[in-house]
C-alpha atoms as a PDB file:
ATOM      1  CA  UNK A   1       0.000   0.000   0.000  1.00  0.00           C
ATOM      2  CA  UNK A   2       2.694   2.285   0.751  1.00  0.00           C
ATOM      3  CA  UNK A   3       4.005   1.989  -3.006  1.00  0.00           C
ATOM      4  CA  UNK A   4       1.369   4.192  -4.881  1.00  0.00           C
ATOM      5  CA  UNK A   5       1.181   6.636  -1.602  1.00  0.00           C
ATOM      6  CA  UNK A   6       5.242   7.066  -3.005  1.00  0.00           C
ATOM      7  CA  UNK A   7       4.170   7.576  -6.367  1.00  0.00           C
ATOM      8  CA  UNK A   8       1.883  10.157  -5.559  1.00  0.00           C
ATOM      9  CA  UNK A   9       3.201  12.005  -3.391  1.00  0.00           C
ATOM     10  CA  UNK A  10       5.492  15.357  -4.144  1.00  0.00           C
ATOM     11  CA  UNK A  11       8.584  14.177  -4.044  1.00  0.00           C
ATOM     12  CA  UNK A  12      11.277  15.100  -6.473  1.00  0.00           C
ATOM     13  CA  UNK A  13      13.356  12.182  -6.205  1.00  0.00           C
ATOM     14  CA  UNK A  14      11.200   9.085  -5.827  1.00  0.00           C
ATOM     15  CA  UNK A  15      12.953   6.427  -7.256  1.00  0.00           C
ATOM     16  CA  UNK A  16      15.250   5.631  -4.019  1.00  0.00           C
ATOM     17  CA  UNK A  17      11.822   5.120  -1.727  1.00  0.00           C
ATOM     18  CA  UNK A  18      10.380   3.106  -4.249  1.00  0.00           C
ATOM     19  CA  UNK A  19      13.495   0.912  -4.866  1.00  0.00           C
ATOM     20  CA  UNK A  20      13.904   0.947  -1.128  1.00  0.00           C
ATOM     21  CA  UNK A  21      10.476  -0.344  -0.448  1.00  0.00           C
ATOM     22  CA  UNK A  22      10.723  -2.684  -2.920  1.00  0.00           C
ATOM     23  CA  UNK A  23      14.348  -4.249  -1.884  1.00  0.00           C
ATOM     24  CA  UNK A  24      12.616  -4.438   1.856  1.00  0.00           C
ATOM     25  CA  UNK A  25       9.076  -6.209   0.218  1.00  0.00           C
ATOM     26  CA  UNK A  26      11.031  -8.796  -1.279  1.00  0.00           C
ATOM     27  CA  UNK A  27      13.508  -9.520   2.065  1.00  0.00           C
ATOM     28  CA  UNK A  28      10.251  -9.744   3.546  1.00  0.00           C
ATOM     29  CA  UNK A  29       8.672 -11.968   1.209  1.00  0.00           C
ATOM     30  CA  UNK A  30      11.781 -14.168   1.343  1.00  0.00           C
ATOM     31  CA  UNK A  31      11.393 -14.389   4.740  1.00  0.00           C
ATOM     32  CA  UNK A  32       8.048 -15.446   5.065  1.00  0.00           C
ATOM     33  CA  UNK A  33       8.291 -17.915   2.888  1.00  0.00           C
ATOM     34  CA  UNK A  34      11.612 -19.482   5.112  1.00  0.00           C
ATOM     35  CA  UNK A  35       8.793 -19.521   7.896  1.00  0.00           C
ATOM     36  CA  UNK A  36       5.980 -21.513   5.900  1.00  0.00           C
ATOM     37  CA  UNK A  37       8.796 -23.848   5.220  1.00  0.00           C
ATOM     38  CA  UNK A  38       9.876 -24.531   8.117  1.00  0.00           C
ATOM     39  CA  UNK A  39       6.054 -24.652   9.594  1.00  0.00           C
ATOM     40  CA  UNK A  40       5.426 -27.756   6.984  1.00  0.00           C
ATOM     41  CA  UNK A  41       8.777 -29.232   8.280  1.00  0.00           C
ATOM     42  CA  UNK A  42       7.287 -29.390  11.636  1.00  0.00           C
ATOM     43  CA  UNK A  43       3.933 -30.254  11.005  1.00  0.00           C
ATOM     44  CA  UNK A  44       2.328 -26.908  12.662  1.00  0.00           C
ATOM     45  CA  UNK A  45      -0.254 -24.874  10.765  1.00  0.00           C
ATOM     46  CA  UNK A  46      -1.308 -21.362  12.381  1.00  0.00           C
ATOM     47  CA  UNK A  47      -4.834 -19.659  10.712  1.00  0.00           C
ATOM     48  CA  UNK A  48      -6.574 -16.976  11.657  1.00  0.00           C
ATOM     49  CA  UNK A  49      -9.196 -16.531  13.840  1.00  0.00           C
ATOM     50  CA  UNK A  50     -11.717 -14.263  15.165  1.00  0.00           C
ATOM     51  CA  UNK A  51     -10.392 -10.815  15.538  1.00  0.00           C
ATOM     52  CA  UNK A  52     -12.169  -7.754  16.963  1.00  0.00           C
ATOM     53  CA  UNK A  53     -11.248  -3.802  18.315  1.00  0.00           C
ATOM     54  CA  UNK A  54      -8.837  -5.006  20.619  1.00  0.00           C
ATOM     55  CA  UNK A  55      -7.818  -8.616  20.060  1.00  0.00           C
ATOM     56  CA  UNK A  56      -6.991 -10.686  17.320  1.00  0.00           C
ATOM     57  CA  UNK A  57      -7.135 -14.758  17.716  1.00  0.00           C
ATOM     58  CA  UNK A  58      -4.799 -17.261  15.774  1.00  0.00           C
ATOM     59  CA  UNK A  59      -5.439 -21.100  16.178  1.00  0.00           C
ATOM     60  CA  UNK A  60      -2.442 -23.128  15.900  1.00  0.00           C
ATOM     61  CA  UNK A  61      -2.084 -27.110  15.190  1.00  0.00           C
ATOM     62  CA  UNK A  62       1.021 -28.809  16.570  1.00  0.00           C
ATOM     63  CA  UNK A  63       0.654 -32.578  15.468  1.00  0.00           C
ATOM     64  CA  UNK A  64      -3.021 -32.793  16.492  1.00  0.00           C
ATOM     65  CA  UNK A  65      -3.190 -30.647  19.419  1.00  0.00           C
ATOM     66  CA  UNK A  66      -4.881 -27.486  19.185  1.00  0.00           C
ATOM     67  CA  UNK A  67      -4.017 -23.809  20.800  1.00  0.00           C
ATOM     68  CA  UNK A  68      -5.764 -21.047  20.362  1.00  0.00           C
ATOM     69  CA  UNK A  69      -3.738 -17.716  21.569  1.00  0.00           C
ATOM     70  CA  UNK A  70      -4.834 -14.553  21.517  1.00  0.00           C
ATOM     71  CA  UNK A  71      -3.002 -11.275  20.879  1.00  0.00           C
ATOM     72  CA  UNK A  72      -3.604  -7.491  21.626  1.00  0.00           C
ATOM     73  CA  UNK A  73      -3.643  -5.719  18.533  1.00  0.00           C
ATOM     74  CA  UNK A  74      -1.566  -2.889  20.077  1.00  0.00           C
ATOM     75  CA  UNK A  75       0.648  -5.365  20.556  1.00  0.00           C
ATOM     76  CA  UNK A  76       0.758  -6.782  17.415  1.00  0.00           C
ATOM     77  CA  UNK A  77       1.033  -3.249  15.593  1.00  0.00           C
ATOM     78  CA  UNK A  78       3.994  -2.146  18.227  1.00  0.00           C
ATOM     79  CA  UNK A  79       6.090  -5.642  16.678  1.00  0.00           C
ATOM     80  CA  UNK A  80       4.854  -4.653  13.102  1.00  0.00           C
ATOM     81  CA  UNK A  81       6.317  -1.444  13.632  1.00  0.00           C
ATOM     82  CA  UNK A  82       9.285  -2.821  15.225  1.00  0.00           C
ATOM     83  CA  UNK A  83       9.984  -5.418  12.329  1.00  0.00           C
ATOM     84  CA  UNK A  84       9.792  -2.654   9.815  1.00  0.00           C
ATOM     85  CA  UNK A  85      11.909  -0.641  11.484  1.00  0.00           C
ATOM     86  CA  UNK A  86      14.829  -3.611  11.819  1.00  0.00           C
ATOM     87  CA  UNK A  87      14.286  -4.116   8.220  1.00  0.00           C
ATOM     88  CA  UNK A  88      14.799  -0.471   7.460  1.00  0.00           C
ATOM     89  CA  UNK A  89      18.078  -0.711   9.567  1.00  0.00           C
ATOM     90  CA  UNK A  90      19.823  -3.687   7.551  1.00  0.00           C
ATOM     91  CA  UNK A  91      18.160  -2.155   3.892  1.00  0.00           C
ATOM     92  CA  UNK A  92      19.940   0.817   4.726  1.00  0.00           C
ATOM     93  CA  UNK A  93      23.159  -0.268   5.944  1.00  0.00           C
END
């Protein structure tokens, strides 16, 4: 989403934000798909629940059993905002 916000926005120089968004998009995309990997590998499968205002619920299947947690979503925005920001750190440096 943040792509077209870059494209229209008044920048003179937009082609670094863009290429930097898109360098971080596909570390991230890598990255998730190390995860689903090694999810299959151990047999544990995580979907989403119910989610709300204030909480959002994942179930999770480890080799039969299931767990349902349950997550603030202020807390899950704070570690959104914190991954970005790590992956902001290592695009940059």
């Amino acid at each position: 989403r943040d792509l077209p916000i870059i494209n229209g926005s008044p920048f003179k120089l937009k082609q670094p934000y863009i290429a930097l968004v898109e360098q971080i998009m596909n570390q991230i995309s890598k990255d998730l798909y190390d995860v689903r990997v090694e999810l299959r590998k151990r047999r544990i499968k995580v979907m989403h629940g119910r989610r709300d205002d204030e909480i959002t619920e994942y179930e999770i299947f480890i080799r039969g059993y299931r767990e349902i947690m349950r997550f603030p979503n202020v807390h899950l925005r704070n570690k959104t905002e914190s991954l970005m920001l790590s992956y902001l750190q290592v695009a940059t440096d």
